[in-house]
N, C-alpha and C. Protein backbone atom coordinates (compact mmCIF):
# COMPACT_ATOMS: atom_id res chain seq x y z
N UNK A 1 0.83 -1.20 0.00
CA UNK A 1 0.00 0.00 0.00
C UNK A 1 0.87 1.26 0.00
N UNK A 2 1.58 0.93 0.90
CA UNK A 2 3.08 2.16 0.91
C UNK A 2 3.90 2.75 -0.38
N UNK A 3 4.10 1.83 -1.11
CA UNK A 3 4.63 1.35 -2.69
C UNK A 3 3.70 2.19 -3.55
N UNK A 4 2.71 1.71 -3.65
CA UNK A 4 1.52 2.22 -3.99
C UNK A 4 1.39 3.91 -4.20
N UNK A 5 0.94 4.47 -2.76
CA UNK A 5 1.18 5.41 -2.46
C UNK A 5 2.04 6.51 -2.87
N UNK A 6 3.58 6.10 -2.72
CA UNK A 6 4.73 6.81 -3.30
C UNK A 6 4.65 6.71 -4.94
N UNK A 7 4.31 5.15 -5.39
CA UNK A 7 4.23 5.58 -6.79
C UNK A 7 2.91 6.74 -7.40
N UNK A 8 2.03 6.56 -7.13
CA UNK A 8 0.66 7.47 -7.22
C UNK A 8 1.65 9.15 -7.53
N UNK A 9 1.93 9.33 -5.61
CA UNK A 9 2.14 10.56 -5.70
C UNK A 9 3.49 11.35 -6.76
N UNK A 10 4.12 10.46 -7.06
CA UNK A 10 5.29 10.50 -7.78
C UNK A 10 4.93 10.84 -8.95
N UNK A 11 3.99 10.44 -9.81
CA UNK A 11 3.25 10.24 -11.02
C UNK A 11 2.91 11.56 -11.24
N UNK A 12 1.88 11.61 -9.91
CA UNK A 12 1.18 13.29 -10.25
C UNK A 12 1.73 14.48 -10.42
N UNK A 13 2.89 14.25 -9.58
CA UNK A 13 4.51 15.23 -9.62
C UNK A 13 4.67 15.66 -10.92
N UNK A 14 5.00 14.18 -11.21
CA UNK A 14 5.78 14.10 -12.70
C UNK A 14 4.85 15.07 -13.59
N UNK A 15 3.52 14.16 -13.58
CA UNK A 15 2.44 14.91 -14.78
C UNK A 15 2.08 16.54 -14.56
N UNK A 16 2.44 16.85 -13.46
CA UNK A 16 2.16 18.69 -12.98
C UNK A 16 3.56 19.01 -13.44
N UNK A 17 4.50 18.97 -13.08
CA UNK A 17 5.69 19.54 -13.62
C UNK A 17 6.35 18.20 -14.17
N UNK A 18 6.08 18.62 -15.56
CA UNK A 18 7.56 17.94 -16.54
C UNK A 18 8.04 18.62 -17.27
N UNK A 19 9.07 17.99 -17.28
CA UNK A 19 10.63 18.41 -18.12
C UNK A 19 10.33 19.20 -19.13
N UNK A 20 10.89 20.93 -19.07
CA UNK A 20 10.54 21.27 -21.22
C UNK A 20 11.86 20.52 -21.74
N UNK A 21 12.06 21.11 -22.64
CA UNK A 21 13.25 21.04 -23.41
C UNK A 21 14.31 21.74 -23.41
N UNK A 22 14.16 22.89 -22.78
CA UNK A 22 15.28 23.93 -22.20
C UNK A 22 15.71 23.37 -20.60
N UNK A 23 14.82 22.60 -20.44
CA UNK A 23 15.63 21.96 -18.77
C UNK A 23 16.56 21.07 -18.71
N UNK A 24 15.87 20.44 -19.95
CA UNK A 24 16.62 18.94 -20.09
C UNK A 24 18.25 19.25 -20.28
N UNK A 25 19.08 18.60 -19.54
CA UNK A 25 20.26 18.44 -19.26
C UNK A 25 20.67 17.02 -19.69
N UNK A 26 21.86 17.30 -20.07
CA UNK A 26 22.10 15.51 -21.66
C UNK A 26 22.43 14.51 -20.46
N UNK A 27 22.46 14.69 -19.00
CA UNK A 27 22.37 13.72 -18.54
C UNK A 27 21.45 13.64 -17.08
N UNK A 28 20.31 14.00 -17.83
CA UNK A 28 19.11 14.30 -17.03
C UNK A 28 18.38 13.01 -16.28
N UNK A 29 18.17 12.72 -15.18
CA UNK A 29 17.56 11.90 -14.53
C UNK A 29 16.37 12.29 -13.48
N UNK A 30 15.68 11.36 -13.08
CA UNK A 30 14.62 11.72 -11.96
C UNK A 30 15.20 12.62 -10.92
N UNK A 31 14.89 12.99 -10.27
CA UNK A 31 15.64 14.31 -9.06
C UNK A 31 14.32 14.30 -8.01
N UNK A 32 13.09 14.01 -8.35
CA UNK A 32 12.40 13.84 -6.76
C UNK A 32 11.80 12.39 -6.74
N UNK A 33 11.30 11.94 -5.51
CA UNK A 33 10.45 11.09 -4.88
C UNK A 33 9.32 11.35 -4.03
N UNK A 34 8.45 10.59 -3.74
CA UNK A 34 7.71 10.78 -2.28
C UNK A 34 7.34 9.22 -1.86
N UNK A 35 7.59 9.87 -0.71
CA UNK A 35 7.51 8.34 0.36
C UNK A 35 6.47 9.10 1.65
N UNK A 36 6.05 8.17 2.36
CA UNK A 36 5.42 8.15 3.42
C UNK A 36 5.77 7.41 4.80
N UNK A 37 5.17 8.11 5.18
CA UNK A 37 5.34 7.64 7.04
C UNK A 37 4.70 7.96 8.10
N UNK A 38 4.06 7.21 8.88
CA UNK A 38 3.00 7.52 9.04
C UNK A 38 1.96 8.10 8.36
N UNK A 39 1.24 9.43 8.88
CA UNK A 39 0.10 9.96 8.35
C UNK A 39 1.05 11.01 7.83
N UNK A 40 2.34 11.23 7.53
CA UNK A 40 3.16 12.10 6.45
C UNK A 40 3.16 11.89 5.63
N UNK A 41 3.53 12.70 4.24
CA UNK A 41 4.13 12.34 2.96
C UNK A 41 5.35 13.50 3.13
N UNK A 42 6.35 12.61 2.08
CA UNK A 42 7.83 13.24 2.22
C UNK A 42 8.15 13.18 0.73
N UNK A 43 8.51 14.45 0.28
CA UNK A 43 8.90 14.80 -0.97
C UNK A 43 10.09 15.19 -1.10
N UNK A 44 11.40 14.51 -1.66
CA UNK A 44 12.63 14.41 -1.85
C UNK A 44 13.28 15.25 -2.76
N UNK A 45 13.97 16.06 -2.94
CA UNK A 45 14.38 16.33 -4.22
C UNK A 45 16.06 16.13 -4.03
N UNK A 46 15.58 15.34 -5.10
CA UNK A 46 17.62 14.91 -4.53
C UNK A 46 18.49 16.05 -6.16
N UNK A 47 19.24 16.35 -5.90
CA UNK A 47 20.33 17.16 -6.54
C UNK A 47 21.43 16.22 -6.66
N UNK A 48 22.30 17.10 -7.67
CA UNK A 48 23.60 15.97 -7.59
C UNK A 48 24.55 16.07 -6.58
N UNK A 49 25.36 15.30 -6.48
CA UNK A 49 26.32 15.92 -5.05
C UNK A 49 27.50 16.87 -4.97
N UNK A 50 27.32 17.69 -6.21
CA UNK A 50 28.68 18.53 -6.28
C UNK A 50 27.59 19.66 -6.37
N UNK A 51 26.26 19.50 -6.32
CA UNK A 51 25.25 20.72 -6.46
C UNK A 51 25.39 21.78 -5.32
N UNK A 52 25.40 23.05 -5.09
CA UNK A 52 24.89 24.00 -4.14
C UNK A 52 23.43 24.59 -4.30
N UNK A 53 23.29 24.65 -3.23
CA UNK A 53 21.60 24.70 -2.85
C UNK A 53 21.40 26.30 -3.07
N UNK A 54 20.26 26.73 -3.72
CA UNK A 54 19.90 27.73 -4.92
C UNK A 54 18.75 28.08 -4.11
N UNK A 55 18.06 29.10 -4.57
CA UNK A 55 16.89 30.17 -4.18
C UNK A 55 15.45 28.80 -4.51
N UNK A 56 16.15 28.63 -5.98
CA UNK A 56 15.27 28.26 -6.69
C UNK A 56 14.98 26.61 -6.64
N UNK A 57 15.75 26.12 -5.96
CA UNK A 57 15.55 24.96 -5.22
C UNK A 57 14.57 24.57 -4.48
N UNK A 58 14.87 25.38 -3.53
CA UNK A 58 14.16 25.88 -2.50
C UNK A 58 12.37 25.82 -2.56
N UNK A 59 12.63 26.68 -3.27
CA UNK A 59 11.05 26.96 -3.88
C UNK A 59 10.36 26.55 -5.07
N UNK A 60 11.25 25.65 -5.64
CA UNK A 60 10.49 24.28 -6.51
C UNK A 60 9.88 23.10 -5.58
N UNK A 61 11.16 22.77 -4.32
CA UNK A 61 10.50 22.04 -3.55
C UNK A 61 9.49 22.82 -2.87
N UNK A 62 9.54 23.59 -2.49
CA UNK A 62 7.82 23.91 -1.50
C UNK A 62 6.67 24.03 -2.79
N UNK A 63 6.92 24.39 -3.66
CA UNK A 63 5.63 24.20 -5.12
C UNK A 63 5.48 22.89 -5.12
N UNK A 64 6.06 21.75 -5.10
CA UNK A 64 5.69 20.25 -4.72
C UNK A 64 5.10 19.71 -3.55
N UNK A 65 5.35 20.48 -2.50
CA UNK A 65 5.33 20.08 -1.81
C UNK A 65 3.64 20.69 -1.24
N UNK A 66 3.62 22.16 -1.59
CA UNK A 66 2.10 22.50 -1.90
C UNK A 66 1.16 22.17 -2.68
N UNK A 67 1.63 21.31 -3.59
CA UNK A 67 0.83 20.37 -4.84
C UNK A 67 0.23 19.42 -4.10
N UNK A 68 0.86 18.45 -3.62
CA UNK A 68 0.98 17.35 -2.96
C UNK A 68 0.00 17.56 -1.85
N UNK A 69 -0.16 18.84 -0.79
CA UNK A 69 -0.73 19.03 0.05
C UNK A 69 -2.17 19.43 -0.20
N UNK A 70 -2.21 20.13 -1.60
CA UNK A 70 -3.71 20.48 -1.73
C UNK A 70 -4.50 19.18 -2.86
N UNK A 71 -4.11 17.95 -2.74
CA UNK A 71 -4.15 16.70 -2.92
C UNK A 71 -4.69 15.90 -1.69
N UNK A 72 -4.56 16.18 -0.61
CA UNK A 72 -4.85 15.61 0.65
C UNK A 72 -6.46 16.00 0.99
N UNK A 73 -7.34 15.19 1.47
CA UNK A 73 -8.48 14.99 1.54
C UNK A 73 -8.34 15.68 3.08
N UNK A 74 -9.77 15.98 3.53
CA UNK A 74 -9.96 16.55 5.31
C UNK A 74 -10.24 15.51 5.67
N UNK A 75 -10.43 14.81 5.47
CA UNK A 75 -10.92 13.40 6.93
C UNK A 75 -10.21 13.08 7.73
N UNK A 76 -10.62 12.69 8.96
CA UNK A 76 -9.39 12.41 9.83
C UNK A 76 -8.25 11.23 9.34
N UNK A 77 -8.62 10.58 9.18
CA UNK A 77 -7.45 9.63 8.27
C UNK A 77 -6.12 10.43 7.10
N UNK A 78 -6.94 11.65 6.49
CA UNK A 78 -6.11 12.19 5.49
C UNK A 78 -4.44 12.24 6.46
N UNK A 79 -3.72 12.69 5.42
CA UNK A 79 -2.42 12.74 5.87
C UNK A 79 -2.19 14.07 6.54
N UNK A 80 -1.68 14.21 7.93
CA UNK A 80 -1.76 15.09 8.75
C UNK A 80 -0.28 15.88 8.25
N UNK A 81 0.75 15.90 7.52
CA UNK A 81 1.31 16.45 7.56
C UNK A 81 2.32 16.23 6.23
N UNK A 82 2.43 17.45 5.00
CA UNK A 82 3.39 17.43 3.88
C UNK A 82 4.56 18.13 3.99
N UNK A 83 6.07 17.65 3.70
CA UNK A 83 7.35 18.06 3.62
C UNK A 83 7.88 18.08 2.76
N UNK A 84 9.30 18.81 1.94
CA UNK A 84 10.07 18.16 1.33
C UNK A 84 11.71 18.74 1.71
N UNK A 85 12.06 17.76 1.14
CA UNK A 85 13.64 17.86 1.71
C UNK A 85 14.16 17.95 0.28
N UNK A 86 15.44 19.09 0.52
CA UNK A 86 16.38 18.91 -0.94
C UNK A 86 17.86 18.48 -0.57
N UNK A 87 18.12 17.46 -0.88
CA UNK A 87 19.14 17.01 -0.98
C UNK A 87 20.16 17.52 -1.92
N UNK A 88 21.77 18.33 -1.42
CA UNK A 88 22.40 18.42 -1.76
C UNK A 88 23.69 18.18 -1.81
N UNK A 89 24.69 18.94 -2.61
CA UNK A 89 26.31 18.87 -2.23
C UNK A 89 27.15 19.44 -1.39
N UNK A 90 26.12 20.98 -1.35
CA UNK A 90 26.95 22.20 -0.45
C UNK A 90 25.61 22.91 0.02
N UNK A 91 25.19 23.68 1.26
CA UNK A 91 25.09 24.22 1.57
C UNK A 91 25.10 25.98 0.97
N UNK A 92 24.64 26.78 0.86
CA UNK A 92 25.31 28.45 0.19
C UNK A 92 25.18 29.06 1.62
N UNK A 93 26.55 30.25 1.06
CA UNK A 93 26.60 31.09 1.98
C UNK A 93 25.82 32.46 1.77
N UNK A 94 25.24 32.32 1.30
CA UNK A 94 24.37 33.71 0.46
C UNK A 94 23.48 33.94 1.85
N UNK A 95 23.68 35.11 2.41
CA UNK A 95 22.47 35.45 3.72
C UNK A 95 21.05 35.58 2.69
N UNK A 96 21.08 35.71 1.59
CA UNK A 96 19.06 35.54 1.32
C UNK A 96 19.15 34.29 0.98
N UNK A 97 19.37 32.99 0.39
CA UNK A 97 19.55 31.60 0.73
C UNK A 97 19.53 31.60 1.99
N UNK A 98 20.14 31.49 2.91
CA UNK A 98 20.24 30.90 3.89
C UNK A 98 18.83 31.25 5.18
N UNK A 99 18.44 33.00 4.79
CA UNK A 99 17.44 33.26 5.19
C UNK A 99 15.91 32.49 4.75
N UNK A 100 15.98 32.28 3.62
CA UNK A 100 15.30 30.82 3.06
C UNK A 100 14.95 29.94 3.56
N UNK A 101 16.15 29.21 3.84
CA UNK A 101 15.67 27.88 4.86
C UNK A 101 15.60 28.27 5.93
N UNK A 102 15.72 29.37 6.61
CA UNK A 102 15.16 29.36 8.27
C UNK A 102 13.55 29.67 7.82
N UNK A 103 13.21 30.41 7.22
CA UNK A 103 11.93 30.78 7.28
C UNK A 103 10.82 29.67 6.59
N UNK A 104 11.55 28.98 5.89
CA UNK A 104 10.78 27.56 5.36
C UNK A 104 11.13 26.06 5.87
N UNK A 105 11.58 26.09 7.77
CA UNK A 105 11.75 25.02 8.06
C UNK A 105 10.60 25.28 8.31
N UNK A 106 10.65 23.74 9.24
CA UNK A 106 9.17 23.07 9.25
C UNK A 106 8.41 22.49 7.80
N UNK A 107 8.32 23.16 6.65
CA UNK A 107 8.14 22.76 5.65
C UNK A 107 9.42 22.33 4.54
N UNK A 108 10.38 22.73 4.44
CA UNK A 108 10.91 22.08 3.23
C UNK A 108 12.51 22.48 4.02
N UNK A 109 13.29 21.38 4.27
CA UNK A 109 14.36 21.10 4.46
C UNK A 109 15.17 20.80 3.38
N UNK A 110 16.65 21.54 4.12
CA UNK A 110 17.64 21.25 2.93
C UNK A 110 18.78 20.14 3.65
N UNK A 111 19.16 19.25 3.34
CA UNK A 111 20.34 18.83 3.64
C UNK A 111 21.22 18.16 2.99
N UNK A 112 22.83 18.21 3.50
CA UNK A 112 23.39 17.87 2.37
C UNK A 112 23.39 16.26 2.25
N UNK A 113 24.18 15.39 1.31
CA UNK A 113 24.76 14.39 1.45
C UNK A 113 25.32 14.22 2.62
N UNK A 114 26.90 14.72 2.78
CA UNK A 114 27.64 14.49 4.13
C UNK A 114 26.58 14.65 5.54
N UNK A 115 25.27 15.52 5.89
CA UNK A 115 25.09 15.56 6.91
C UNK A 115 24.00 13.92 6.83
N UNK A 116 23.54 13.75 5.73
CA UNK A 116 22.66 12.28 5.67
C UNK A 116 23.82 11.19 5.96
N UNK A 117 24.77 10.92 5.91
CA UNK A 117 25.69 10.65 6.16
C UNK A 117 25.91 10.24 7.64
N UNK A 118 26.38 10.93 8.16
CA UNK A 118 26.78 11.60 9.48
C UNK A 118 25.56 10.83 10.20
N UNK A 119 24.79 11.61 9.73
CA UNK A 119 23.10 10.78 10.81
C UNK A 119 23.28 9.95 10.91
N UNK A 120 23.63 8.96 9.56
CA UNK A 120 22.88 7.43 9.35
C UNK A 120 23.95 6.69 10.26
N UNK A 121 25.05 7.35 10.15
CA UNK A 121 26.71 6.74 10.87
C UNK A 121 26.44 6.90 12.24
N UNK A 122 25.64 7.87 12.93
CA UNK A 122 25.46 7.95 14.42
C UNK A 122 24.21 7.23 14.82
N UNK A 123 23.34 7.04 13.70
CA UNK A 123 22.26 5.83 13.98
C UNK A 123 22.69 4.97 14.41
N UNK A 124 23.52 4.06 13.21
CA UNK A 124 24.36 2.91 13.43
C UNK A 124 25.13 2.63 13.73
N UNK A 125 25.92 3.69 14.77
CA UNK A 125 27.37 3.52 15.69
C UNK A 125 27.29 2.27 16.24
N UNK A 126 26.50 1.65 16.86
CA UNK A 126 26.69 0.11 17.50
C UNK A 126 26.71 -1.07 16.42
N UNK A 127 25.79 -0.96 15.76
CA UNK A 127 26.01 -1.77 14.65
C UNK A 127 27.31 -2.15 13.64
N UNK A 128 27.97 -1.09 13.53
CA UNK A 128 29.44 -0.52 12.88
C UNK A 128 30.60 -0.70 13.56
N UNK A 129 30.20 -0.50 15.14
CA UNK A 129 31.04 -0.97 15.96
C UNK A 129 31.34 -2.93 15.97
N UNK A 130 30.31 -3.38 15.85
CA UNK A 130 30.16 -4.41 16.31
C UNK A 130 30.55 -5.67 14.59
N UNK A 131 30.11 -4.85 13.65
CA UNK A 131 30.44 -5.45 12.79
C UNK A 131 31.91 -4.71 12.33
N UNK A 132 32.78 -4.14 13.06
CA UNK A 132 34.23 -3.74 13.07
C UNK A 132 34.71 -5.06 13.97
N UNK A 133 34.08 -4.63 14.72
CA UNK A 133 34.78 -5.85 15.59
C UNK A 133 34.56 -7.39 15.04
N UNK A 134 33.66 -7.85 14.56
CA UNK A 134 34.02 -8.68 13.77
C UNK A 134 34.60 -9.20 12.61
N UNK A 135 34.78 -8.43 12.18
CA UNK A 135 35.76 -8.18 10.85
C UNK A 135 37.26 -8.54 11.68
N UNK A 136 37.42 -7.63 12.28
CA UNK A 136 38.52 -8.07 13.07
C UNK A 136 39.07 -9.45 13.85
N UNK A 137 37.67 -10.24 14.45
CA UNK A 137 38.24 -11.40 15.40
C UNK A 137 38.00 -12.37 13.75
N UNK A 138 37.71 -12.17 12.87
CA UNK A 138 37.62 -13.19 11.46
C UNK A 138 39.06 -12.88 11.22
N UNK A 139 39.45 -11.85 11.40
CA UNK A 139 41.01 -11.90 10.70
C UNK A 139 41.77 -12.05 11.27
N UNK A 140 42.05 -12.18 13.00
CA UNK A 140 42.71 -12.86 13.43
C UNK A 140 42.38 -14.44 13.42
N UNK A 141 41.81 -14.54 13.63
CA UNK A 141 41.44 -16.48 13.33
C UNK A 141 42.04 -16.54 11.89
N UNK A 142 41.74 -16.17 11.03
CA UNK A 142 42.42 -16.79 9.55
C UNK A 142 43.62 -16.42 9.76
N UNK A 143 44.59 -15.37 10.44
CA UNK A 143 45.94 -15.51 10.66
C UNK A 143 46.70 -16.87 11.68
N UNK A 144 45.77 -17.34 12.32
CA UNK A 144 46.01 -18.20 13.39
C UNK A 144 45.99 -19.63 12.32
């Protein structure tokens, strides 16, 4: 149903904003998703990883992300809450960028690669630990 879901909303994305021909880049690929969780939907826009995060980023993802939201039914079941995140390479130092994302958290997050990174590595510090350490007592036994 989840599957489902993300593909649906993905679709409608696509069919509200597609590609002209002046966008298209000769090595152009998909750049958003949406997934769910709980009674959320989460709208991705992934960038490439040498990308810096733009005005206009910014505010392509919240136009998706307001698409997506005036898509949502009132019933209590509807989905209580729409986001999107842009995934990038760098961060900008531009104070009107940066004033950007303070005033559009809560709705559309930017983060880079390295800090998705970082998270997922302090999620799984025990896990990493533990499969270090086994890596290790396997390679002393095959030296033995």
């Amino acid at each position: 149903m989840e599957f489902q879901d993300e593909a649906h909303y993905s679709k409608l994305l696509k069919e509200k904003y597609p590609d002209t021909d002046e966008e298209l880049e000769s090595n152009k690929r998909i750049d958003f998703l949406c997934t769910s969780l709980a009674d959320n939907r989460f709208i991705i826009e992934l960038k490439r990883p040498q990308h810096k995060i733009r005005k206009k980023d910014i505010l392509q993802a919240d136009e998706y992300r307001t698409y997506v939201e005036s898509l949502q039914g009132t019933e209590p079941t509807s989905v209580k809450m729409v986001a999107a995140y842009v995934v990038c390479g760098e961060r900008s130092d531009e104070r009107t960028i940066r004033s950007l994302e303070d005033s559009m958290r809560q709705k559309v997050y930017v983060k880079t690669y390295h800090e998705l990174l970082t998270t997922a590595q302090k999620y799984h510090k025990e896990f990493i630990e533990k499969y270090d350490k086994l890596i290790e007592l396997n390679s002393k036994r095959s030296e033995d």
